[in-house]
C-alpha atoms as a PDB file:
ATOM      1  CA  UNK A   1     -21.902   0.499   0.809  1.00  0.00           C
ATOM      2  CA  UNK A   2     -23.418  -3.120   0.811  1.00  0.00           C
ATOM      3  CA  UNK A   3     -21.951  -3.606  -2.546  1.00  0.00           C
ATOM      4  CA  UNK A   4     -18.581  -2.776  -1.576  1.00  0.00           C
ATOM      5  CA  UNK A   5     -18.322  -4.774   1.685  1.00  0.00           C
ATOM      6  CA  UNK A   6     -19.463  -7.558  -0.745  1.00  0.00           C
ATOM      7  CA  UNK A   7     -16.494  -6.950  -3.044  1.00  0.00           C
ATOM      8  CA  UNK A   8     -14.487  -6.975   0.085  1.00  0.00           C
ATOM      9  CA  UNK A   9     -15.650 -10.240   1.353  1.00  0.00           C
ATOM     10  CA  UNK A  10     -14.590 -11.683  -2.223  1.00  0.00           C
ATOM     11  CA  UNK A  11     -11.633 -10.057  -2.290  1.00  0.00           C
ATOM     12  CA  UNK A  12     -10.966 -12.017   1.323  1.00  0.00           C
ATOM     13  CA  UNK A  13     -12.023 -14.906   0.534  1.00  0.00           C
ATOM     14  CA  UNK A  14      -9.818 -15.537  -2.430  1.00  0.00           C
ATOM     15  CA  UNK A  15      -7.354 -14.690  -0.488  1.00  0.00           C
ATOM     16  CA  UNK A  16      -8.165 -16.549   2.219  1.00  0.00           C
ATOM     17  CA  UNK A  17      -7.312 -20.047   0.122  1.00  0.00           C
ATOM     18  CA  UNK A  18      -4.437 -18.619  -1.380  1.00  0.00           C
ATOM     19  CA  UNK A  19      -2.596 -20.203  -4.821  1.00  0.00           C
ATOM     20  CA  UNK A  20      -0.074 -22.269  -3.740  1.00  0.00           C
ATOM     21  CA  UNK A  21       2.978 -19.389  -4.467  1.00  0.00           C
ATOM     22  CA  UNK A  22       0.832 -16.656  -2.818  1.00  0.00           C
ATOM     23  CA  UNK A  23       0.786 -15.719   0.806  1.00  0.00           C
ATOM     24  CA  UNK A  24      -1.463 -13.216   2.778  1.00  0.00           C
ATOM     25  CA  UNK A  25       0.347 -10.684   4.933  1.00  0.00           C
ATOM     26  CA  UNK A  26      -1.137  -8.565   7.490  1.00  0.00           C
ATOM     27  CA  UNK A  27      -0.785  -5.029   7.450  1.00  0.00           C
ATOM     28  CA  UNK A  28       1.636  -5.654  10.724  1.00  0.00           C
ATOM     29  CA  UNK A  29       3.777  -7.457   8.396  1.00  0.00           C
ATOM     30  CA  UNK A  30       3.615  -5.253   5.985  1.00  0.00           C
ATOM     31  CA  UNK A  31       4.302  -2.439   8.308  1.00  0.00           C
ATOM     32  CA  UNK A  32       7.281  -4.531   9.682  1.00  0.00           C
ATOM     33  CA  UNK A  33       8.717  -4.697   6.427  1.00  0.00           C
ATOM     34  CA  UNK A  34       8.107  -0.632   5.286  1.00  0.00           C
ATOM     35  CA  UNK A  35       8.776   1.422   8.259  1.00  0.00           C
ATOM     36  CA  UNK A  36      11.718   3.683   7.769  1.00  0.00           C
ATOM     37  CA  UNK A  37      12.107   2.352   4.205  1.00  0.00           C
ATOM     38  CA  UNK A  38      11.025   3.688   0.769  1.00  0.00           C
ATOM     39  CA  UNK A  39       8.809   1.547  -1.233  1.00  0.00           C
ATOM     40  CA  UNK A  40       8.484   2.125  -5.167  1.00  0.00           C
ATOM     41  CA  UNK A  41       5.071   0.490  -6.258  1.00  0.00           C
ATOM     42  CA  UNK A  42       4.426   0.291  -9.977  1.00  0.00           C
ATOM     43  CA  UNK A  43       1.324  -0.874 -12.083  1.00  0.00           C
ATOM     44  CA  UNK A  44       1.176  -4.994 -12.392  1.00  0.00           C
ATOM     45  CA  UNK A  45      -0.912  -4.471 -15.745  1.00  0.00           C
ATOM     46  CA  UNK A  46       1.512  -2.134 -17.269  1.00  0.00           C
ATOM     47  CA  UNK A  47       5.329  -2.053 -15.326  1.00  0.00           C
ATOM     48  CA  UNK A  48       4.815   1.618 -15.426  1.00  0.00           C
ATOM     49  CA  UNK A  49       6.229   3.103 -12.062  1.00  0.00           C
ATOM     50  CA  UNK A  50       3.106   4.454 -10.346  1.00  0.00           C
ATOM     51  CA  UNK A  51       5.237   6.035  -7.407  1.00  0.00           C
ATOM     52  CA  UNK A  52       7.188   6.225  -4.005  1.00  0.00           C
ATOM     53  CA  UNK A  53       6.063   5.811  -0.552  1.00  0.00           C
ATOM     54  CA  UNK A  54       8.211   6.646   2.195  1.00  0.00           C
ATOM     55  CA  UNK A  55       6.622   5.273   5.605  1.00  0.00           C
ATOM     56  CA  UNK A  56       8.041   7.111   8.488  1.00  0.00           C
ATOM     57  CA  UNK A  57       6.637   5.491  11.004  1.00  0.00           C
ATOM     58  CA  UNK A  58       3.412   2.693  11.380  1.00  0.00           C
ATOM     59  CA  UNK A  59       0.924   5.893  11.357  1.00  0.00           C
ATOM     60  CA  UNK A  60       2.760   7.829   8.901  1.00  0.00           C
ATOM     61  CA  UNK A  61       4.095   8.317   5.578  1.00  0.00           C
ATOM     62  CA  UNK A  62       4.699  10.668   2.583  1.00  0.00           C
ATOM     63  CA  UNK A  63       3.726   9.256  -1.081  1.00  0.00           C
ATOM     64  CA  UNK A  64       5.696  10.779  -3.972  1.00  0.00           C
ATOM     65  CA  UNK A  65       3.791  10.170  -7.429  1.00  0.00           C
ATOM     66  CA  UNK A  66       5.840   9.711 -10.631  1.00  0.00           C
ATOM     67  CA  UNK A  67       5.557  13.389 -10.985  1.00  0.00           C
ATOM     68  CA  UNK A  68       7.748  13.810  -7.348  1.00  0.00           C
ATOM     69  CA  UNK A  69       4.409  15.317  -6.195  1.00  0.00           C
ATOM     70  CA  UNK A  70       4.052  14.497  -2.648  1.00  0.00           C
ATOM     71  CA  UNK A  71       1.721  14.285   0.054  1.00  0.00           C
ATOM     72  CA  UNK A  72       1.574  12.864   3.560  1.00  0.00           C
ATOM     73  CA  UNK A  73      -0.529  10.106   4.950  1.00  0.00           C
ATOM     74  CA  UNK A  74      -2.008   8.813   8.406  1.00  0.00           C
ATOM     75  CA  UNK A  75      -1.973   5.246   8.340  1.00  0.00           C
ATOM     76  CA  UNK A  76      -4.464   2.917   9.588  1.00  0.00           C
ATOM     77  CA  UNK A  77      -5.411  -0.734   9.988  1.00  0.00           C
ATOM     78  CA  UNK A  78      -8.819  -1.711   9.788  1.00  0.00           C
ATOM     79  CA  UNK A  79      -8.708  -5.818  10.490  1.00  0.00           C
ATOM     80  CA  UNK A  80      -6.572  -7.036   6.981  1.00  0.00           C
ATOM     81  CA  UNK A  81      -6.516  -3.488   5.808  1.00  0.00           C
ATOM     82  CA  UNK A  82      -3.925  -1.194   5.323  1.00  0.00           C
ATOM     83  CA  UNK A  83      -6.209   2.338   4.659  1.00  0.00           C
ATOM     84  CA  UNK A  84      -4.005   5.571   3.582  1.00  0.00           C
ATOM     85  CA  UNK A  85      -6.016   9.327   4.568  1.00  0.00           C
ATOM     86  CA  UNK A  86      -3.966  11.513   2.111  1.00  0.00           C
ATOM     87  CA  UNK A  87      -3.737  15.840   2.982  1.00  0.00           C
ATOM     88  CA  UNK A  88      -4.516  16.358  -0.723  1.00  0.00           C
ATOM     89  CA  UNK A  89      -7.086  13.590  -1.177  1.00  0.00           C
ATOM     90  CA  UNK A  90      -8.547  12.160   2.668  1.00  0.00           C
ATOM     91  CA  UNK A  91     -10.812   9.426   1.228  1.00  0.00           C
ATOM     92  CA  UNK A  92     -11.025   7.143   4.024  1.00  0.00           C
ATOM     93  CA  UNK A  93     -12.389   4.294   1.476  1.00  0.00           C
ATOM     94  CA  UNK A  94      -8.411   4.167   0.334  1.00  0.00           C
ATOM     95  CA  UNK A  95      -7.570   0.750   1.353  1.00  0.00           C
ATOM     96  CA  UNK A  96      -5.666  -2.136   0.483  1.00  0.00           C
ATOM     97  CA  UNK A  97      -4.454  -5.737   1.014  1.00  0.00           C
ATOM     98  CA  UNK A  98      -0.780  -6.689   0.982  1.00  0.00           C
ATOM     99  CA  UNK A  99       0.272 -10.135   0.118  1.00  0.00           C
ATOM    100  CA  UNK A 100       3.334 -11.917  -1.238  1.00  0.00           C
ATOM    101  CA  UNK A 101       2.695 -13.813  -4.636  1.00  0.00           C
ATOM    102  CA  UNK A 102       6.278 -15.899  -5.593  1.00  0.00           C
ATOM    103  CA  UNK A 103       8.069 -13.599  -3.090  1.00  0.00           C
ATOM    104  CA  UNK A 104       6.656 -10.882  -4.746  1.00  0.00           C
ATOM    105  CA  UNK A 105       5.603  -8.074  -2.435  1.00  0.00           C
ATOM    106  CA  UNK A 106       2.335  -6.936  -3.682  1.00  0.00           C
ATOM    107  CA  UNK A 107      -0.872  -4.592  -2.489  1.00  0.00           C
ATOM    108  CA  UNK A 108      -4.705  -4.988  -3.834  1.00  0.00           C
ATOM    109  CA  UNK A 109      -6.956  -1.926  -3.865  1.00  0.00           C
ATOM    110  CA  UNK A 110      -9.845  -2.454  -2.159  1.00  0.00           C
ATOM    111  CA  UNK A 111     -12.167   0.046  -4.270  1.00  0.00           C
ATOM    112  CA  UNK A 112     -11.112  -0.424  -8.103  1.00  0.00           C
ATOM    113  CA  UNK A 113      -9.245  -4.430  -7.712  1.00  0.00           C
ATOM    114  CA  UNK A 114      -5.918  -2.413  -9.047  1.00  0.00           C
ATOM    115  CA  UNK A 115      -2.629  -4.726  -8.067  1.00  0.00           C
ATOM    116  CA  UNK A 116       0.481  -2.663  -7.537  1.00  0.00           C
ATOM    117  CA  UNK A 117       3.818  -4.689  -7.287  1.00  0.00           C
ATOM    118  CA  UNK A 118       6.615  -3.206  -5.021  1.00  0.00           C
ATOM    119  CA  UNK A 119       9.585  -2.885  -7.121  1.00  0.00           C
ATOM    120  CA  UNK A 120      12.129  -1.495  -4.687  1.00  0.00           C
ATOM    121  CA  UNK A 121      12.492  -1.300  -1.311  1.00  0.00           C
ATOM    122  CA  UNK A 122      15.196   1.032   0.122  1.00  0.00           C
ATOM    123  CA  UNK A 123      17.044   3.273   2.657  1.00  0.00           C
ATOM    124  CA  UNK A 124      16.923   6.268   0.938  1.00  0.00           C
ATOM    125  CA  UNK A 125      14.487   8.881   1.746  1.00  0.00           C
ATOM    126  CA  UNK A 126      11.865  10.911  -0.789  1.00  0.00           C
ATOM    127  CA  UNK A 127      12.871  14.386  -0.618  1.00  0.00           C
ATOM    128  CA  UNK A 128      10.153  16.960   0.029  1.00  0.00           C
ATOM    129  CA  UNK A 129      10.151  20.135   1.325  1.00  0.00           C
ATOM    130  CA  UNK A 130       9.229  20.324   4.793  1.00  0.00           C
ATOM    131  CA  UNK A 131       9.049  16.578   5.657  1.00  0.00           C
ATOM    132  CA  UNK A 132       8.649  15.664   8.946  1.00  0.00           C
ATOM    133  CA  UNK A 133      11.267  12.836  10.283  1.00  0.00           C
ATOM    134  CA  UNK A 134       9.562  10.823  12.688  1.00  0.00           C
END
């Protein structure tokens, strides 16, 4: 656990004197910008789309992986965190930092470094059966 508040306080600090094109964003801002949108959020290292988040309101959302697998999320913030505690997967480690880099909106994992870009953001909701809407 040591270790990985460590990596955190890295992770913050470069952030914390950001390049000149990149921005931090709090999870309030990032909320501001999500809620009752859809967000598609593919892999910076490869393009590939990773999937689609739909955030229904500031504690809640329903993720859609490539597959159109879905699962619904409680959303916290923990200080400059955005943490996601999945039904299928409730790891409450599952964190992440948004920021903007070039007006880029983009989200760093807290646990494995991995940079997803958001590639769309839209009105259109993920369609699963049974999905709550609000």
């Amino acid at each position: 656990m040591r270790l990985k508040a460590l990596f955190i306080a890295v992770l913050l600090s470069t952030l914390a004197v950001p390049a000149q094109a990149q921005d931090q964003l709090t999870p309030d801002g990032f909320l501001d910008i999500a809620v009752n949108r859809t967000l598609s959020f593919s892999s910076v290292l490869s393009g590939q789309l990773i999937g689609e988040e739909q955030f229904l309101r500031r504690d809640l959302s329903v993720w859609a992986d490539k597959t159109g697998r879905c699962t619904y999320g409680r959303i916290e913030i923990r200080g400059p965190l955005l943490c996601f505690l999945y039904e299928d997967a409730p790891d409450p480690e599952n964190c992440w930092i948004p920021f903007i880099d070039e007006g880029t909106l983009l989200v760093l994992a807290t646990d494995s470094g991995e940079t997803q870009r958001i590639t769309d953001i839209s009105d259109t909701p993920i369609t699963c059966e049974g999905a709550p809407t609000s």
